[in-house]
C-alpha atoms as a PDB file:
ATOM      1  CA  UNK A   1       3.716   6.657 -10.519  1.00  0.00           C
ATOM      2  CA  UNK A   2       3.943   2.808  -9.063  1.00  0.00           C
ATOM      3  CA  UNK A   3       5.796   1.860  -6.521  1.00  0.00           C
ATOM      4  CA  UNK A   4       6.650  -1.989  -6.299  1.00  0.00           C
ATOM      5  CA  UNK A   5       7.615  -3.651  -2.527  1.00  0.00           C
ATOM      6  CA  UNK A   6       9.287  -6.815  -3.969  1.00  0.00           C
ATOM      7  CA  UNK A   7       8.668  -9.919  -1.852  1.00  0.00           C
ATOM      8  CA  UNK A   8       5.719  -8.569   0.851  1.00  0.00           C
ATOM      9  CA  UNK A   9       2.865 -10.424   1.867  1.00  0.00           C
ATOM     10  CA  UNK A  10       0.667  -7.733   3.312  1.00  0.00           C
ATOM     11  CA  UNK A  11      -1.325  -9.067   6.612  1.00  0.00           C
ATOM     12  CA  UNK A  12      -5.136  -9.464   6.325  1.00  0.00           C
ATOM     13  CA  UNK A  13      -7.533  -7.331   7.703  1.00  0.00           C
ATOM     14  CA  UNK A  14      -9.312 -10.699   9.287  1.00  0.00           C
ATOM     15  CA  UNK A  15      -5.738 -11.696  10.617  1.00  0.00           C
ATOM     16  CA  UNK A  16      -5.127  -8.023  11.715  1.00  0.00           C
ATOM     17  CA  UNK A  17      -8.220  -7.382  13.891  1.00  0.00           C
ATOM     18  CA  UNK A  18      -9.042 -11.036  15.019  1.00  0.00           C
ATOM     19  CA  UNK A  19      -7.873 -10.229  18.449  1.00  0.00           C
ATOM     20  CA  UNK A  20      -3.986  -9.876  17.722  1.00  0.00           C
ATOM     21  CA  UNK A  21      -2.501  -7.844  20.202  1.00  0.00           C
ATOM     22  CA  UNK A  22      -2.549  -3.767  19.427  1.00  0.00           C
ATOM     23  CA  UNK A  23       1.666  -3.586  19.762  1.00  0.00           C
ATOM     24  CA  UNK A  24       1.420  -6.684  17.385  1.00  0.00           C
ATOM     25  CA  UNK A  25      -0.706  -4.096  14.628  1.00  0.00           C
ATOM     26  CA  UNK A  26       1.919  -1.534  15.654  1.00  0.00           C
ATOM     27  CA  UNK A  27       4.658  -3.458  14.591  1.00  0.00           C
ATOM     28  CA  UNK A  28       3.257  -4.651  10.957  1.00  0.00           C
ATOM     29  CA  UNK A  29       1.807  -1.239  10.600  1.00  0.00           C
ATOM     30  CA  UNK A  30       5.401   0.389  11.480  1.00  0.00           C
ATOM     31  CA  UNK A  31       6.790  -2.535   8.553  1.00  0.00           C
ATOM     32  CA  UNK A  32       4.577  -1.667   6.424  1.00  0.00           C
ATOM     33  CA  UNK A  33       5.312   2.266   6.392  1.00  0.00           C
ATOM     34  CA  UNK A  34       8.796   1.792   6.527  1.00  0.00           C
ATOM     35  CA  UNK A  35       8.854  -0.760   3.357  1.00  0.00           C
ATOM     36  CA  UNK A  36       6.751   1.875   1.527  1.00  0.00           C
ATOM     37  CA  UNK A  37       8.893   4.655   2.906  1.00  0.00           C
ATOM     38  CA  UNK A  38      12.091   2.805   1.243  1.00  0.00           C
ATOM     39  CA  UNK A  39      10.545   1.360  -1.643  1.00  0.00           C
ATOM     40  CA  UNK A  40       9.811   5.259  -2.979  1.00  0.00           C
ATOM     41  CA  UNK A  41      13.112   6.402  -1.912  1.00  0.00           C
ATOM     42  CA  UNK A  42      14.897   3.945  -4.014  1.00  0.00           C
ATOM     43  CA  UNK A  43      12.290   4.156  -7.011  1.00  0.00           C
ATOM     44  CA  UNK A  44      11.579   7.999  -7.323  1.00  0.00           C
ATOM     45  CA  UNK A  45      14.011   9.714  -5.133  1.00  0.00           C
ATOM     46  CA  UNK A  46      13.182  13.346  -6.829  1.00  0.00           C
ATOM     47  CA  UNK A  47       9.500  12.639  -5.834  1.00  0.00           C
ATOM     48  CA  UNK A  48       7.605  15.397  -5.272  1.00  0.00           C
ATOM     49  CA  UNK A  49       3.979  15.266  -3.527  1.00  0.00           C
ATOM     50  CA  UNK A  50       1.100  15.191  -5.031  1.00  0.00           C
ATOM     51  CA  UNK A  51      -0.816  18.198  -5.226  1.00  0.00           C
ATOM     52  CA  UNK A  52      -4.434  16.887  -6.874  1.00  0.00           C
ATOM     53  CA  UNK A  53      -6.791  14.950  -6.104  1.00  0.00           C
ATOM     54  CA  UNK A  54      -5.205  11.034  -7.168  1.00  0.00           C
ATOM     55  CA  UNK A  55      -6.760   7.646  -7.210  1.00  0.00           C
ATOM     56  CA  UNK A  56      -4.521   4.279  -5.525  1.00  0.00           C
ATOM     57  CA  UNK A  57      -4.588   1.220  -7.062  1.00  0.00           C
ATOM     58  CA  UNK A  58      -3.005  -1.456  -4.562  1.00  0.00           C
ATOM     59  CA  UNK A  59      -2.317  -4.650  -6.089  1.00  0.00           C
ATOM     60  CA  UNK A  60      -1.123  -7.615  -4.620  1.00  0.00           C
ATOM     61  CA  UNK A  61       0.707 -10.577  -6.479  1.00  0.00           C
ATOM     62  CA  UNK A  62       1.199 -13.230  -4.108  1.00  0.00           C
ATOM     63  CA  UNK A  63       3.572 -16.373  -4.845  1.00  0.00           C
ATOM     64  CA  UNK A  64       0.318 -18.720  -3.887  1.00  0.00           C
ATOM     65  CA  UNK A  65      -3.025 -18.760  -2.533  1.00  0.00           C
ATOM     66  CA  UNK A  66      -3.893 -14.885  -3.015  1.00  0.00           C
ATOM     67  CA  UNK A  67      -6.012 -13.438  -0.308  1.00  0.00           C
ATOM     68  CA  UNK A  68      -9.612 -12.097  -0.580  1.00  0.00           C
ATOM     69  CA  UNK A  69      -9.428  -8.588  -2.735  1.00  0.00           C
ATOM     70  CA  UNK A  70     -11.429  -7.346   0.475  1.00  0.00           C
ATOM     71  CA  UNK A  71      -8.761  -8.574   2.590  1.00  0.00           C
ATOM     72  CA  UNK A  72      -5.980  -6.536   1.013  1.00  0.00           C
ATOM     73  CA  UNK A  73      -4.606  -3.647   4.166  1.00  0.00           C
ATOM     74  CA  UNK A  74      -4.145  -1.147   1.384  1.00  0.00           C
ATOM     75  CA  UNK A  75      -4.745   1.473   4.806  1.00  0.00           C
ATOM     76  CA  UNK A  76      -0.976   0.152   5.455  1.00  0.00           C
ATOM     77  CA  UNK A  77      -0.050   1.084   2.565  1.00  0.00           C
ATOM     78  CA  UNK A  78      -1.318   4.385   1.829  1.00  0.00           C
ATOM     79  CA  UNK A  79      -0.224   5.486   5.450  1.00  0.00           C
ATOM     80  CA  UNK A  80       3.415   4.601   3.972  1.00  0.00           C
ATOM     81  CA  UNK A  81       3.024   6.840   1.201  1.00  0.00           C
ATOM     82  CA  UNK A  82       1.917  10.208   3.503  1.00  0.00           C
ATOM     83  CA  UNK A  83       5.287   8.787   5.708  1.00  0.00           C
ATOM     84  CA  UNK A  84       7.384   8.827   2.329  1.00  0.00           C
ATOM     85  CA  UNK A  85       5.798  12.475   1.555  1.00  0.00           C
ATOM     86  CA  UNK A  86       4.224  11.624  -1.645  1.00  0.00           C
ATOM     87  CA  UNK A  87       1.072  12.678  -0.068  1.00  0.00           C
ATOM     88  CA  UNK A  88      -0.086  15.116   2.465  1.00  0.00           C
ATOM     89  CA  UNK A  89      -2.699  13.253   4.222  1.00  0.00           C
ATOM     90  CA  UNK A  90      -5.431  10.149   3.118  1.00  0.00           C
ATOM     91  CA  UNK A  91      -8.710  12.424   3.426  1.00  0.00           C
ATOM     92  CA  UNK A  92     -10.705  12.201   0.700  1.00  0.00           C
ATOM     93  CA  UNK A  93      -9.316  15.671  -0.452  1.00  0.00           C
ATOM     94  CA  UNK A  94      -6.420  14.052  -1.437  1.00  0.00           C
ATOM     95  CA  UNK A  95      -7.544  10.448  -2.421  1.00  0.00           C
ATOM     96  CA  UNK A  96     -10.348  10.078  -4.294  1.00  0.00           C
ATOM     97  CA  UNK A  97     -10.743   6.531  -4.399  1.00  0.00           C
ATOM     98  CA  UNK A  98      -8.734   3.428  -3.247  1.00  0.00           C
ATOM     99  CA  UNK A  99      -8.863   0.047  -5.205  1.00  0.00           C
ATOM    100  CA  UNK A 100      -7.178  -3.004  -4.333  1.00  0.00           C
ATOM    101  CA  UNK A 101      -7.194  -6.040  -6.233  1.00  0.00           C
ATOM    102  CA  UNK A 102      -5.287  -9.776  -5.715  1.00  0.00           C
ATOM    103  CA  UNK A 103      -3.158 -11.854  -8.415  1.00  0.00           C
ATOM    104  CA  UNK A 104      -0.726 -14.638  -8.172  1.00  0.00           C
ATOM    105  CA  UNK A 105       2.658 -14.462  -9.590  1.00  0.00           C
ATOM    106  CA  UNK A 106       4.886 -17.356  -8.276  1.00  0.00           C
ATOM    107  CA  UNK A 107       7.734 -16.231 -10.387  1.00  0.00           C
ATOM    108  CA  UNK A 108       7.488 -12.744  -8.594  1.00  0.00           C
ATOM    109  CA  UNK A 109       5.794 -11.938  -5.545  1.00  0.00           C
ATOM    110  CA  UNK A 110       5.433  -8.509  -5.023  1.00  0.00           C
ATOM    111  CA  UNK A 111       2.932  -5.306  -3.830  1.00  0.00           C
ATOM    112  CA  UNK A 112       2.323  -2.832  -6.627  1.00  0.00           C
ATOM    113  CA  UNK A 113       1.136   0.588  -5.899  1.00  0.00           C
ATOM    114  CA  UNK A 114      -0.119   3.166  -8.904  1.00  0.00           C
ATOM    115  CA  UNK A 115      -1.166   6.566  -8.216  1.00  0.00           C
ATOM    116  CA  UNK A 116      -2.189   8.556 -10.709  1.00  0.00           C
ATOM    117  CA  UNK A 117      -4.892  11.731 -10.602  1.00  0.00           C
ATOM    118  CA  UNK A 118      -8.089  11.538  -9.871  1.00  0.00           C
ATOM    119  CA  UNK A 119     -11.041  11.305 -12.492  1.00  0.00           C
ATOM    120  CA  UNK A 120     -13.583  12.593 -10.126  1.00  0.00           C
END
């Protein structure tokens, strides 16, 4: 499954913990859930949750200068998809491993995110 968030630019983790106000993280952490939230609706509407183990592979095409791979809030992200129902909860019960990875793709900016079951 892949959901695609056309035009986001997530925020960085340095950006997101370098003293920015907590209501400030609230907010892009409340935009981030609710783009995810939308973004599934639209794309898989019958979507049922996942019931194994599944792996997330967050990628991040960015029009220009990509951030740090490290730097990617895939957290965001992932807390979208328990809000969206597609999973339960982000213990590692449920998500066996998280991988995140930066491109550039001026033509078409965008946040890509595959799940797929686990090979652990």
């Amino acid at each position: 499954m892949i959901v695609t968030i056309p035009d986001y630019r997530p925020p960085t983790w340095n950006k997101f913990y370098a003293g920015m106000h907590y209501r400030k993280r609230i907010e892009l952490a409340s935009e981030a859930h609710l783009l995810v939230l939308a973004a599934t609706k639209q794309q898989h509407p019958d979507c049922e949750p996942f019931d194994v183990c599944i792996d997330i592979e967050v990628t991040v095409y960015f029009k220009n200068r990509p951030q740090d791979t490290d730097n990617v809030t895939a957290k965001l992200l992932i807390d979208g998809l328990r809000h969206a129902g597609v999973i339960a909860e982000d213990t590692p019960v449920q998500v066996g491993a998280v991988t995140t990875r930066s491109r550039v793709d001026k033509e078409r900016p965008r946040v890509e995110i595959r799940l797929h079951p686990s090979e652990n």
